[in-house]
N, C-alpha and C. Protein backbone atom coordinates (compact mmCIF):
# COMPACT_ATOMS: atom_id res chain seq x y z
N UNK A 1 -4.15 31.67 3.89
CA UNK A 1 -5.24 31.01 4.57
C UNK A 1 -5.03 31.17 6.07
N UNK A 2 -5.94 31.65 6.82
CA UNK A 2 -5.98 32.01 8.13
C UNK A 2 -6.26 30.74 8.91
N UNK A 3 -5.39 30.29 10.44
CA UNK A 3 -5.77 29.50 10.93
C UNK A 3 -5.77 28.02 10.23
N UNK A 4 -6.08 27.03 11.24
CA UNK A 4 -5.85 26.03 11.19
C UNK A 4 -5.00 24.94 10.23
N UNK A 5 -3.93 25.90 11.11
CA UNK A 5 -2.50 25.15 10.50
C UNK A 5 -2.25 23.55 10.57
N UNK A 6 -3.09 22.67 11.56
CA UNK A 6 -2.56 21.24 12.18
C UNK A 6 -3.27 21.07 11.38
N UNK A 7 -4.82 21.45 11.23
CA UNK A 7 -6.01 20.26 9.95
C UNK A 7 -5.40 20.31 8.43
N UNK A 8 -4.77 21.35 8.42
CA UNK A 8 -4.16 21.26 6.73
C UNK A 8 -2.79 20.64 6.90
N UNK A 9 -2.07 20.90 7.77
CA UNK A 9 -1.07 20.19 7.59
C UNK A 9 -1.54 18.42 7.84
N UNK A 10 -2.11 18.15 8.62
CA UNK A 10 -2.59 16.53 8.25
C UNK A 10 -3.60 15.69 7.25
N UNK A 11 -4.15 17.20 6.92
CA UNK A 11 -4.86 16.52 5.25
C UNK A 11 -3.19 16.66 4.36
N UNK A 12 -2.65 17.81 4.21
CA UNK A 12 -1.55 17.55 3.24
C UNK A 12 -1.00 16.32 3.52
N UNK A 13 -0.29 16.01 4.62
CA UNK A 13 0.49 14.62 4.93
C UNK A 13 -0.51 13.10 4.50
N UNK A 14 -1.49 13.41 4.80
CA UNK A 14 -2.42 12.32 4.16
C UNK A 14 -2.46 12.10 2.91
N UNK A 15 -2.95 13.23 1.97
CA UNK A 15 -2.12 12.96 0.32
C UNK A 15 -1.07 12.74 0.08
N UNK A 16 -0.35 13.08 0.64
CA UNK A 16 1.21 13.07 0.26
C UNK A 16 1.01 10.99 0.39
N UNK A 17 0.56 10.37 1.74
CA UNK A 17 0.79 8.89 2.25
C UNK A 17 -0.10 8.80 1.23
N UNK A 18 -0.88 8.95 0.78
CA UNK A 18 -2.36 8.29 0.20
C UNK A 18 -1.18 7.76 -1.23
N UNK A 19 -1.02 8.86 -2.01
CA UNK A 19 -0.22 8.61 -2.98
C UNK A 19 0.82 8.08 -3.42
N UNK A 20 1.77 7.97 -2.38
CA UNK A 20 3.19 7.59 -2.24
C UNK A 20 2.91 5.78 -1.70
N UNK A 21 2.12 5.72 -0.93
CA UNK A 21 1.37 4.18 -0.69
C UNK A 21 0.31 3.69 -1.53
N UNK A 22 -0.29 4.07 -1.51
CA UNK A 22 -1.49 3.37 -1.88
C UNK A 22 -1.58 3.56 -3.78
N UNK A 23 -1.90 4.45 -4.40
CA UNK A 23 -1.50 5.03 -5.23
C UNK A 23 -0.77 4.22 -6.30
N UNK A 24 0.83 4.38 -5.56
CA UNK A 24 2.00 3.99 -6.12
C UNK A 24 2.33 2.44 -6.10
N UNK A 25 1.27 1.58 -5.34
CA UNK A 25 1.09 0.14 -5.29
C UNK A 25 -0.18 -0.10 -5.47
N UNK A 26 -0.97 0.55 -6.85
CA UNK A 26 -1.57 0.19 -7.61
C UNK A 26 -3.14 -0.07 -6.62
N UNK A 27 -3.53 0.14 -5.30
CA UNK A 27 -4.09 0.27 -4.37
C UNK A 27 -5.72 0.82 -4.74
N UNK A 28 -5.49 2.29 -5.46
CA UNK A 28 -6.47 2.90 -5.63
C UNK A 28 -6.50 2.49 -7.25
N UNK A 29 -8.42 2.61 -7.48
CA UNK A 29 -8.54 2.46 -8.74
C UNK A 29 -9.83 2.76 -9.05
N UNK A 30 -10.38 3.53 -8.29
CA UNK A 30 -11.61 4.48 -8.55
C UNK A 30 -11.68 5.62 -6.92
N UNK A 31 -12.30 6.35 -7.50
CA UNK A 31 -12.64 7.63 -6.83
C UNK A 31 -12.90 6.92 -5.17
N UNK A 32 -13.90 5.62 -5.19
CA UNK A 32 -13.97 5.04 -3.75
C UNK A 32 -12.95 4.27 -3.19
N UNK A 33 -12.26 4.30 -4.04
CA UNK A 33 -10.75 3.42 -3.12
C UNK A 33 -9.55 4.91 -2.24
N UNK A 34 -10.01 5.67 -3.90
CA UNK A 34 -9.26 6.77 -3.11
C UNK A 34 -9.83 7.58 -1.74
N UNK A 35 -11.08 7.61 -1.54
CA UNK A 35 -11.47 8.31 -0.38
C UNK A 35 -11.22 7.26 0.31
N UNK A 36 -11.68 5.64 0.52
CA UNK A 36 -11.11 5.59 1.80
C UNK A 36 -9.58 5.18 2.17
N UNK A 37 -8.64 5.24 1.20
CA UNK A 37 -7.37 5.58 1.56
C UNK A 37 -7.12 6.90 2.07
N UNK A 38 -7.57 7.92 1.72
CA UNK A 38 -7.71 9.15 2.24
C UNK A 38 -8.63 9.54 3.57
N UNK A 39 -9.50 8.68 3.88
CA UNK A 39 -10.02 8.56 5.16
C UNK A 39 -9.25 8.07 5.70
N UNK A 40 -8.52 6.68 5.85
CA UNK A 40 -7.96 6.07 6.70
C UNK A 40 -6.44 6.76 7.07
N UNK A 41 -5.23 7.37 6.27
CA UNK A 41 -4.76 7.94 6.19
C UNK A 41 -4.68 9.45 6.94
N UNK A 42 -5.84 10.09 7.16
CA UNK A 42 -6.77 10.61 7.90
C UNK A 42 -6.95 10.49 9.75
N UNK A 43 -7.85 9.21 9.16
CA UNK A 43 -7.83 9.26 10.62
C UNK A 43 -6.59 8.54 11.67
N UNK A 44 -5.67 7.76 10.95
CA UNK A 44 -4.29 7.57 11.44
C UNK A 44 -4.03 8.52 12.08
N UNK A 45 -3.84 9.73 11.66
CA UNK A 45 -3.72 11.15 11.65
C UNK A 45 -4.10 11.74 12.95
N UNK A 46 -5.70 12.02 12.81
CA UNK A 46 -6.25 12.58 14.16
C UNK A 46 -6.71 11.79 15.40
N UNK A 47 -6.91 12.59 16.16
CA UNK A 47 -6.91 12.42 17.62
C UNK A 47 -8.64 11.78 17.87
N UNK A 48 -8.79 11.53 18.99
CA UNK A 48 -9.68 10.57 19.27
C UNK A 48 -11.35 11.75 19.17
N UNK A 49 -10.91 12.77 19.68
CA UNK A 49 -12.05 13.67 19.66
C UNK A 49 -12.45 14.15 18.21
N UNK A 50 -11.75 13.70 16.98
CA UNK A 50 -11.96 14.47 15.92
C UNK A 50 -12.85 12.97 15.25
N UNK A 51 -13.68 13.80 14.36
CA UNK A 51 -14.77 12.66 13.85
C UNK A 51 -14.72 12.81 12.29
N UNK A 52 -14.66 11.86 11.30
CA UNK A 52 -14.69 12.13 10.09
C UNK A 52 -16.15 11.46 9.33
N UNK A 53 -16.43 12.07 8.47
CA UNK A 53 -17.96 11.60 7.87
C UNK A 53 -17.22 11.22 6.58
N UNK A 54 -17.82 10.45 5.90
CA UNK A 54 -17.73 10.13 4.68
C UNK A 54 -19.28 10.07 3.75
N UNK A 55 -19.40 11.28 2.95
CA UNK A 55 -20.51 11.50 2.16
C UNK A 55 -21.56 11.71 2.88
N UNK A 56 -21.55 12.66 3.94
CA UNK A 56 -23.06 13.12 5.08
C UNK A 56 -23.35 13.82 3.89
N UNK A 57 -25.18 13.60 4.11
CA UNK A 57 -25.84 14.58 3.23
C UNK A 57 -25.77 16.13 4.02
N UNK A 58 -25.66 16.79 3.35
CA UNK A 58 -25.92 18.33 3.95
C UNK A 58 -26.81 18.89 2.70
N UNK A 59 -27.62 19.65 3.53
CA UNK A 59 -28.72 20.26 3.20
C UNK A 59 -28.63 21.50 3.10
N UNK A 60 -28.65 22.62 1.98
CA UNK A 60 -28.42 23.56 1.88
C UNK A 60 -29.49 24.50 0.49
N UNK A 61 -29.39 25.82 1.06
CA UNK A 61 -30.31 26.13 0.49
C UNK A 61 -29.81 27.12 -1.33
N UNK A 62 -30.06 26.69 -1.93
CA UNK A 62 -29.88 27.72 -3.19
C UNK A 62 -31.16 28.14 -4.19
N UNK A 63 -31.50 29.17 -4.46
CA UNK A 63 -32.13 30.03 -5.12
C UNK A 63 -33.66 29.35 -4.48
N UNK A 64 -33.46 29.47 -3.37
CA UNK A 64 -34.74 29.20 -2.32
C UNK A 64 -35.26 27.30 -2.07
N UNK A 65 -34.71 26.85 -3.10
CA UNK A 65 -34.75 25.78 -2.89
C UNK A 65 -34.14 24.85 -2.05
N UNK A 66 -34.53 23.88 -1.52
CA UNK A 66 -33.38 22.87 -0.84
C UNK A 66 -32.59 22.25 -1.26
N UNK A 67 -31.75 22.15 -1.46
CA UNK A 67 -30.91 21.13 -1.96
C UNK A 67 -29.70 20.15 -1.31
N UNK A 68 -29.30 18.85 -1.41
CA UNK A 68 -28.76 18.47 -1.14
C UNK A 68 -27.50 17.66 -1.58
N UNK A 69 -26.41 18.23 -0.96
CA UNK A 69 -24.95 17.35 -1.10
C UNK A 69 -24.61 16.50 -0.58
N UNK A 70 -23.59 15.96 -0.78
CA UNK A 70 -22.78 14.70 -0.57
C UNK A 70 -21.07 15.22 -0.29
N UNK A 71 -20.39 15.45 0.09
CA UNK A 71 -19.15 15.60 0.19
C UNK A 71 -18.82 14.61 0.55
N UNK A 72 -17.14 14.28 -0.06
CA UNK A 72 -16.87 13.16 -0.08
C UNK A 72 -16.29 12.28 1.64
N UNK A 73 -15.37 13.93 2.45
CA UNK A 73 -14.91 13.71 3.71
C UNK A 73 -14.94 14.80 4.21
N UNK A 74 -15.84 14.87 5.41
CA UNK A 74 -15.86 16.03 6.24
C UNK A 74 -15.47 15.56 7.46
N UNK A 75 -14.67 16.75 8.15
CA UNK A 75 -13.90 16.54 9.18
C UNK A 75 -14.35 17.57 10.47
N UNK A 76 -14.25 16.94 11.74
CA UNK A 76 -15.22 17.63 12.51
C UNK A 76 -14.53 17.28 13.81
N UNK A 77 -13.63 18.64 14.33
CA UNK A 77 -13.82 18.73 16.09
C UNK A 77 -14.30 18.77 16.75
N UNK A 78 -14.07 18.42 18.47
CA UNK A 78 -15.21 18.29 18.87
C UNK A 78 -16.70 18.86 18.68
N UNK A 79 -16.50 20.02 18.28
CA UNK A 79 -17.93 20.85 17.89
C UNK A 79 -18.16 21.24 17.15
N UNK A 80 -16.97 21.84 15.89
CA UNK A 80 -17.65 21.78 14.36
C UNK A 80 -17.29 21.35 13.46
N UNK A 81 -17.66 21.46 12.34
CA UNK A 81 -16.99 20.87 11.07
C UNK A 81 -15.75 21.87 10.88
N UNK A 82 -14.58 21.11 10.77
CA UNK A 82 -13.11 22.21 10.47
C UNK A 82 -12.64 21.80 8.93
N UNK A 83 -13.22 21.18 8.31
CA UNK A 83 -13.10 21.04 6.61
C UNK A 83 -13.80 19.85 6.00
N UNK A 84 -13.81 20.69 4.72
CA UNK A 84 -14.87 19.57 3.84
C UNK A 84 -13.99 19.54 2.67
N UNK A 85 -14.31 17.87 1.95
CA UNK A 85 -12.92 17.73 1.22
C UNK A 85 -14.08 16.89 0.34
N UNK A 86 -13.25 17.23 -1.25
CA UNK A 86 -14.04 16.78 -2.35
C UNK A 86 -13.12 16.21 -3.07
N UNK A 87 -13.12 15.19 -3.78
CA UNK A 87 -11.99 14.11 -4.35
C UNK A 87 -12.40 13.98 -5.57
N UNK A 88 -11.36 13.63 -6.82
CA UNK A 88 -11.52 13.24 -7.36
C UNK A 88 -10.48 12.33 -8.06
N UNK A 89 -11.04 11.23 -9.13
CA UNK A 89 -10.03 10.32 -9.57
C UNK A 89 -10.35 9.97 -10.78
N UNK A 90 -9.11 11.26 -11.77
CA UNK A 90 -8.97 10.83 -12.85
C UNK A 90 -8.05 10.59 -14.10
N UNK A 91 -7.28 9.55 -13.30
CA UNK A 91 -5.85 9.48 -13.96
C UNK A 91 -5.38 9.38 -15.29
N UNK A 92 -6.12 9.19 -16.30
CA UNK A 92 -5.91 9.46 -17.64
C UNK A 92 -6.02 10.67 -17.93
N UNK A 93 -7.02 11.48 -17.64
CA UNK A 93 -7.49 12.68 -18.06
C UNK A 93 -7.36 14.31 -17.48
N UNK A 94 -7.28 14.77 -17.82
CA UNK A 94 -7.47 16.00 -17.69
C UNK A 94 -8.27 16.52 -16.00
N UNK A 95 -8.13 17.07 -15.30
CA UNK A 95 -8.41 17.62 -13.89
C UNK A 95 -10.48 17.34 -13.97
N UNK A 96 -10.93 17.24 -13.72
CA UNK A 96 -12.31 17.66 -14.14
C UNK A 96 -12.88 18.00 -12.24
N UNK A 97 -13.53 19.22 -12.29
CA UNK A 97 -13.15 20.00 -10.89
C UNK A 97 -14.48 20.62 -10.76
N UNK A 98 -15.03 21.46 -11.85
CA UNK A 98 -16.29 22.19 -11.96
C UNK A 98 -17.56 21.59 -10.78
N UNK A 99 -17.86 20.67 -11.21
CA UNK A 99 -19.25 19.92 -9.95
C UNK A 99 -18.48 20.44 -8.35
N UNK A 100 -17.67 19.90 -8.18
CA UNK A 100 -16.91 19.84 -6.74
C UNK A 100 -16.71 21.31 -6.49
N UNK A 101 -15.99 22.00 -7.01
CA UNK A 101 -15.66 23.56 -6.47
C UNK A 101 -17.04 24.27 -6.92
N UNK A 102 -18.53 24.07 -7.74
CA UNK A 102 -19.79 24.43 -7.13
C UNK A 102 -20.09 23.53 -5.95
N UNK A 103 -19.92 22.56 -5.48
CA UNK A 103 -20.38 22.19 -4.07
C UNK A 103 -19.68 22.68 -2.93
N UNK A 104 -18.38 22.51 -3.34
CA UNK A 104 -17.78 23.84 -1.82
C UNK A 104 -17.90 24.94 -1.88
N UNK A 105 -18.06 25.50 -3.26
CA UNK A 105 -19.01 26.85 -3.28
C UNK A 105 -20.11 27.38 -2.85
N UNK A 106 -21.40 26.55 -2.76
CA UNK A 106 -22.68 26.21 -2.13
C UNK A 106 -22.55 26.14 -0.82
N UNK A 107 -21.69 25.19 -0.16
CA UNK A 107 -21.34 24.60 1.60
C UNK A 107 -21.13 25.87 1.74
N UNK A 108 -20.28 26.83 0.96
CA UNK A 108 -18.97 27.96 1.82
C UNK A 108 -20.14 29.40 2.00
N UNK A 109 -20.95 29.18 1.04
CA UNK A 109 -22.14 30.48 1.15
C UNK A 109 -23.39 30.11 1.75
N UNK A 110 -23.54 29.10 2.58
CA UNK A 110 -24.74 28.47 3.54
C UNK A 110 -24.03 28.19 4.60
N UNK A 111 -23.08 28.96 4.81
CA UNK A 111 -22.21 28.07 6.05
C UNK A 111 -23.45 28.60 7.53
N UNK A 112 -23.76 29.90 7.94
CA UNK A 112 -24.61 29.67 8.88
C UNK A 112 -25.89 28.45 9.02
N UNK A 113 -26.28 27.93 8.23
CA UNK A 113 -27.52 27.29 7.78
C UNK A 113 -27.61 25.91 7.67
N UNK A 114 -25.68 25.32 7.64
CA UNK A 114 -25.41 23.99 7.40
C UNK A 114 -24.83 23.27 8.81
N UNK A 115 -25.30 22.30 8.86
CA UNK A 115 -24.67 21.26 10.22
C UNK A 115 -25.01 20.03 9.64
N UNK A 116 -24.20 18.67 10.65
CA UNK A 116 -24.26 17.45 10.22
C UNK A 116 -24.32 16.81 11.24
N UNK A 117 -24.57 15.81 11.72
CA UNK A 117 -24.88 15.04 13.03
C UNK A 117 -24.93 13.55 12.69
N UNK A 118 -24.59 12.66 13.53
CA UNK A 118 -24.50 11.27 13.35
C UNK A 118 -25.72 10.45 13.51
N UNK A 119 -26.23 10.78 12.35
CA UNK A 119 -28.37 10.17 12.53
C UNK A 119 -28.24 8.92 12.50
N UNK A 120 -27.66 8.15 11.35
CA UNK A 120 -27.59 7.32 11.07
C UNK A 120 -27.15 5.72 11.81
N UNK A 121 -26.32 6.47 13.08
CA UNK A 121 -26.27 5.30 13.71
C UNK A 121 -27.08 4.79 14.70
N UNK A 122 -27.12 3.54 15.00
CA UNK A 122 -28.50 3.02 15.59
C UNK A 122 -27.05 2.01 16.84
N UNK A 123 -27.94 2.24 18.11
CA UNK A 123 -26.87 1.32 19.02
C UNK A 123 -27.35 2.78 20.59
N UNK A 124 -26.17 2.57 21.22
CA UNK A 124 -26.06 2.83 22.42
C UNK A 124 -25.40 4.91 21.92
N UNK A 125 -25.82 5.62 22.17
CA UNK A 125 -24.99 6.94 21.80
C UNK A 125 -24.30 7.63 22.52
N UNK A 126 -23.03 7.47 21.79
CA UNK A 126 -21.62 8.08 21.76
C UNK A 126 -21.81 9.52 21.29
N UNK A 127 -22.21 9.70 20.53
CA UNK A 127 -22.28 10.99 20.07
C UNK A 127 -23.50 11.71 19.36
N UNK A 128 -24.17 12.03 20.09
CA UNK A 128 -25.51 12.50 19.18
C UNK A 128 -25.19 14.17 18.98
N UNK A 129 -24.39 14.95 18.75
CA UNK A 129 -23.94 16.20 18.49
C UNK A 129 -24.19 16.66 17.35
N UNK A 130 -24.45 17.58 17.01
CA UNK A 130 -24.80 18.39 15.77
C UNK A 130 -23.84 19.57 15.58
N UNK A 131 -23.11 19.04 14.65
CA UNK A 131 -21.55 19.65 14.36
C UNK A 131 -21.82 21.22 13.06
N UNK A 132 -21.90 22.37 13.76
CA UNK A 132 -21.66 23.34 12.71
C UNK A 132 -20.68 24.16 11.78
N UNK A 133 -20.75 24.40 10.95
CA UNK A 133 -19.35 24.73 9.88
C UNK A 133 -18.82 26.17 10.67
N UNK A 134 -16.73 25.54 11.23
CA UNK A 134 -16.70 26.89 11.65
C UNK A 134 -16.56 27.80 11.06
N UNK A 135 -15.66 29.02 11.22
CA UNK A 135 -15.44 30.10 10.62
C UNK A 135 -14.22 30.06 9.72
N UNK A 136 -13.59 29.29 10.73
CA UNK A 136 -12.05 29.22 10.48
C UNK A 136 -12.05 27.86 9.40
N UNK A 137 -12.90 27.10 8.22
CA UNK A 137 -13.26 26.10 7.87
C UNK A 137 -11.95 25.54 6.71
N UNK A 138 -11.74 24.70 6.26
CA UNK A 138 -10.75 24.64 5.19
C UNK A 138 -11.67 23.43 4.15
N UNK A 139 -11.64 24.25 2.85
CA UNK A 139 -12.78 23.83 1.93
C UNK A 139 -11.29 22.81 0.79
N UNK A 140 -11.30 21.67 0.55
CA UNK A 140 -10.60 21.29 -0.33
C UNK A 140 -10.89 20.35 -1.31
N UNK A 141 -10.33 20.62 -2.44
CA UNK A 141 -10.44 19.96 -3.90
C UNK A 141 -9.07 18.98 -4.00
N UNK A 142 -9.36 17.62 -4.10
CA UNK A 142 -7.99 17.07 -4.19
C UNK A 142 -8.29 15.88 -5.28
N UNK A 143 -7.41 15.73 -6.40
CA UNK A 143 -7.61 15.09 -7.42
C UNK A 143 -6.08 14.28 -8.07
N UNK A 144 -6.64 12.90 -8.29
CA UNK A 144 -5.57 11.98 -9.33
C UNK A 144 -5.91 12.33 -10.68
N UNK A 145 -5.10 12.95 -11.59
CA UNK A 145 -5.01 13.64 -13.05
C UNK A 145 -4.13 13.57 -13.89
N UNK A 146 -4.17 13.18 -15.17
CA UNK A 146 -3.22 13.03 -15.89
C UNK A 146 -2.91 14.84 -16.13
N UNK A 147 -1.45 14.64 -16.11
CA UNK A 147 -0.56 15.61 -16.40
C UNK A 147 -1.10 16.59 -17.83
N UNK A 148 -1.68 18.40 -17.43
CA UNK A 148 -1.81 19.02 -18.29
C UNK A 148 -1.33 20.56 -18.06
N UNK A 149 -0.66 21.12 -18.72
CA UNK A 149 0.10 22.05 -18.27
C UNK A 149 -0.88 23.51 -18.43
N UNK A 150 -1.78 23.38 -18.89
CA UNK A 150 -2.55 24.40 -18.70
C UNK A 150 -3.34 25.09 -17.32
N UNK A 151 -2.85 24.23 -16.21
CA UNK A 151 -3.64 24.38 -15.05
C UNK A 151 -2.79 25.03 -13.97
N UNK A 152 -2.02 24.50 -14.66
CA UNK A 152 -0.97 24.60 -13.40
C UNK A 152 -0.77 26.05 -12.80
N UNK A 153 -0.46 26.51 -11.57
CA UNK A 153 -1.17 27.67 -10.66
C UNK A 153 -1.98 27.98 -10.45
N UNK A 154 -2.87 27.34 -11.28
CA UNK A 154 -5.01 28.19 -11.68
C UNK A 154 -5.26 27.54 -10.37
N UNK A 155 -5.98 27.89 -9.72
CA UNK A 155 -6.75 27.70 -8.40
C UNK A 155 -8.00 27.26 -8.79
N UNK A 156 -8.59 26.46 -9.28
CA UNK A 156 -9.74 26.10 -9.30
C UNK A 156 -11.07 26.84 -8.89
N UNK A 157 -11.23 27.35 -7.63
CA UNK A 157 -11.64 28.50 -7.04
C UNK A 157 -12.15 29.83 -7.40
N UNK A 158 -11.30 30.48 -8.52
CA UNK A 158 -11.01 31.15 -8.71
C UNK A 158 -12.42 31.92 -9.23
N UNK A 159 -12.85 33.10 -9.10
CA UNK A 159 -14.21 33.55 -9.59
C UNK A 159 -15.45 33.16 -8.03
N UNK A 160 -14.88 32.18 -7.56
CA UNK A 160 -15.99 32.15 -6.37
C UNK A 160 -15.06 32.44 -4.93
N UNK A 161 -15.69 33.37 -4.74
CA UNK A 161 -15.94 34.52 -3.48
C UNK A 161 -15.82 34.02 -2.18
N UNK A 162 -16.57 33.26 -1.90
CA UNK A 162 -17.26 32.53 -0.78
C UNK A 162 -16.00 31.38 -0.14
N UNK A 163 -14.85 31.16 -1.32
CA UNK A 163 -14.01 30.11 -0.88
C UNK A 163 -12.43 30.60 -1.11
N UNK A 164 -12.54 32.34 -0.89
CA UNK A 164 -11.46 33.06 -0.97
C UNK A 164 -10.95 32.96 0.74
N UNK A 165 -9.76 32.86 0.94
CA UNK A 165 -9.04 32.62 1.82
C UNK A 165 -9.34 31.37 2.72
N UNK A 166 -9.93 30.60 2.28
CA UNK A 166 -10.43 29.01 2.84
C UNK A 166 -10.59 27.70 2.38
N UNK A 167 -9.63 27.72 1.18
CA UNK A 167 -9.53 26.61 -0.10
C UNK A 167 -8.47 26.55 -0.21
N UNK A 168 -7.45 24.85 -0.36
CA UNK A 168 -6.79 24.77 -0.92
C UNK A 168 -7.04 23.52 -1.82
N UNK A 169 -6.26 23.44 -3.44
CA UNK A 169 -6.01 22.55 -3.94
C UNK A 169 -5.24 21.16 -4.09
N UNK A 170 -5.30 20.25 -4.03
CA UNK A 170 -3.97 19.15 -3.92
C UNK A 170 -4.20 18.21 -5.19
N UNK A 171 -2.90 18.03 -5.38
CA UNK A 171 -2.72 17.39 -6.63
C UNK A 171 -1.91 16.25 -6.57
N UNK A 172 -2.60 15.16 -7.54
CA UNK A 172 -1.44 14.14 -8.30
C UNK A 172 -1.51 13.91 -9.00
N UNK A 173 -0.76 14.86 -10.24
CA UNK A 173 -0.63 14.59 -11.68
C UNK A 173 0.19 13.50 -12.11
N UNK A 174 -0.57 12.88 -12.95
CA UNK A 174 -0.26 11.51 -13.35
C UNK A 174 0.77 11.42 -14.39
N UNK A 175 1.48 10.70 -14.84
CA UNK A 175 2.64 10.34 -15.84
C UNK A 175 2.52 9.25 -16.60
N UNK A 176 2.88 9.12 -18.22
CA UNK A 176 2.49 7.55 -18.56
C UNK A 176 3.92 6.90 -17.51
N UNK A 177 5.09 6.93 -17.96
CA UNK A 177 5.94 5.77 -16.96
C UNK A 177 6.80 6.41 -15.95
N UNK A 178 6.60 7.16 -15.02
CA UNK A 178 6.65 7.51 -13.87
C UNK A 178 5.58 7.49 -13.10
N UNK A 179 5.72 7.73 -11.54
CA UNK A 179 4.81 7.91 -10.59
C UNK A 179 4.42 9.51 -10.95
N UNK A 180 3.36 9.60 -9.76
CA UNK A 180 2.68 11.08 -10.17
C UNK A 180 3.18 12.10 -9.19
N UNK A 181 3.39 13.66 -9.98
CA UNK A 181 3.85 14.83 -9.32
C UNK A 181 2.54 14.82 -7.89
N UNK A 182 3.03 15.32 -6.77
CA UNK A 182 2.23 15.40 -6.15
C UNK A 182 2.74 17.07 -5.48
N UNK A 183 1.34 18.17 -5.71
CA UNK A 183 2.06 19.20 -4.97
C UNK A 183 0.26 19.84 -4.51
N UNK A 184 0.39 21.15 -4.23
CA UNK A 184 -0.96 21.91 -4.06
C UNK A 184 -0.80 23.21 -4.06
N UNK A 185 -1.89 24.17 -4.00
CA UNK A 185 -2.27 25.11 -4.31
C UNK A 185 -3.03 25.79 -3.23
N UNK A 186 -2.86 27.24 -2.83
CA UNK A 186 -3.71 28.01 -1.66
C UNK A 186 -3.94 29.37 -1.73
C-alpha cells in the first residue's frame, strides 16, 4: 500500500485500543458502540486539522443511477478524505463482509465524482469545505468475529480492482473463553 503511513498506522493503533479497552471490558455490544469507540479512539489520535464523519451520506453513481451510502467513519485532512472505514460487529459468527467491501468498492470506482462537506451543521461556520477522495485514499474493512479458519489470509477485497493497493483488513476474532486475536491484512 502506497503512502500514508501515519493514517494507517493510527487507525491500526485505534483497533488495537478499541479492543484491548473497550472490547475486553465488555464496553462494546453492537456495531454502534463499536464505531464510536473507534471514533473516539480515533480522534484521541489525530490532530486538530483532521475531521472525522460518522455515516456522511455520499452520493455515488452506479449503472447510471444515483445512489447513496453511508460509511461508517470517514476521515478527512485538511482537504480531502484520506480513508473510509466500514465496521462490523459480529462476535458469535462468522466474518460477514460482502455489503461493506461492495460499498468501498463503489466509493473506490467514483472516487473523481465523490466529496462530503459538513451540511448538516447549523451555528456560526468553522468549516464549510467540501472534502474530495484523495488519491493516496486508505479504504478499510474492520470487524469483531467469531473465530473461523477458513478466512484467514483471504483479503476480503479480493476480485475487486478498484481497492487493489488501497485496502486493508483488521480483525478481532473472537474466542468462547479467551479475549479476541486481533491482527490485519493488506
Amino acid at each position: 500500500m502506497k503512502g500514508r503511513y501515519l493514517i494507517k498506522a493510527h487507525i491500526l493503533d485505534a483497533w488495537s485500543e478499541c479492543i484491548a479497552t473497550d472490547y475486553a471490558m465488555q464496553r462494546i455490544n453492537s456495531e454502534r458502540t463499536l464505531q464510536a469507540s473507534m471514533w473516539a479512539k480515533l480522534n484521541d489520535r489525530l490532530g486538530k486539522n483532521r475531521r472525522l464523519f460518522i455515516e456522511p451520506s455520499l452520493k455515488v453513481r452506479e449503472g447510471g443511477k444515483l445512489k447513496v451510502v453511508f460509511p461508517d467513519i470517514v476521515v478527512c485532512n485538511s482537504r480531502q478524505v484520506i480513508s473510509v472505514i466500514e465496521l462490523k460487529y459480529l462476535p458469535r459468527v462468522k466474518a460477514n463482509y460482502k455489503k461493506d467491501i461492495n460499498t468501498l468498492n463503489l466509493i473506490a470506482s467514483n472516487r473523481a465524482g465523490v466529496s462530503i462537506a459538513n451540511e448538516r451543521f447549523r451555528g456560526p461556520q468553522t468549516d464549510s469545505r467540501k472534502y474530495s477522495l484523495s488519491k493516496s485514499i486508505i479504504f478499510v474493512w474492520a470487524g469483531v468475529h467469531a473465530t473461523v479458519t477458513d478466512d484467514e489470509g483471504y483479503l476480503f477485497s479480493e476480485g475487486h480492482e478498484n481497492l487493489r493497493g488501497c485496502y486493508m483488513q483488521l480483525h478481532a476474532s473472537t474466542h468462547k473463553n479467551r479475549g479476541p486475536d486481533v491482527y490485519y491484512y493488506e
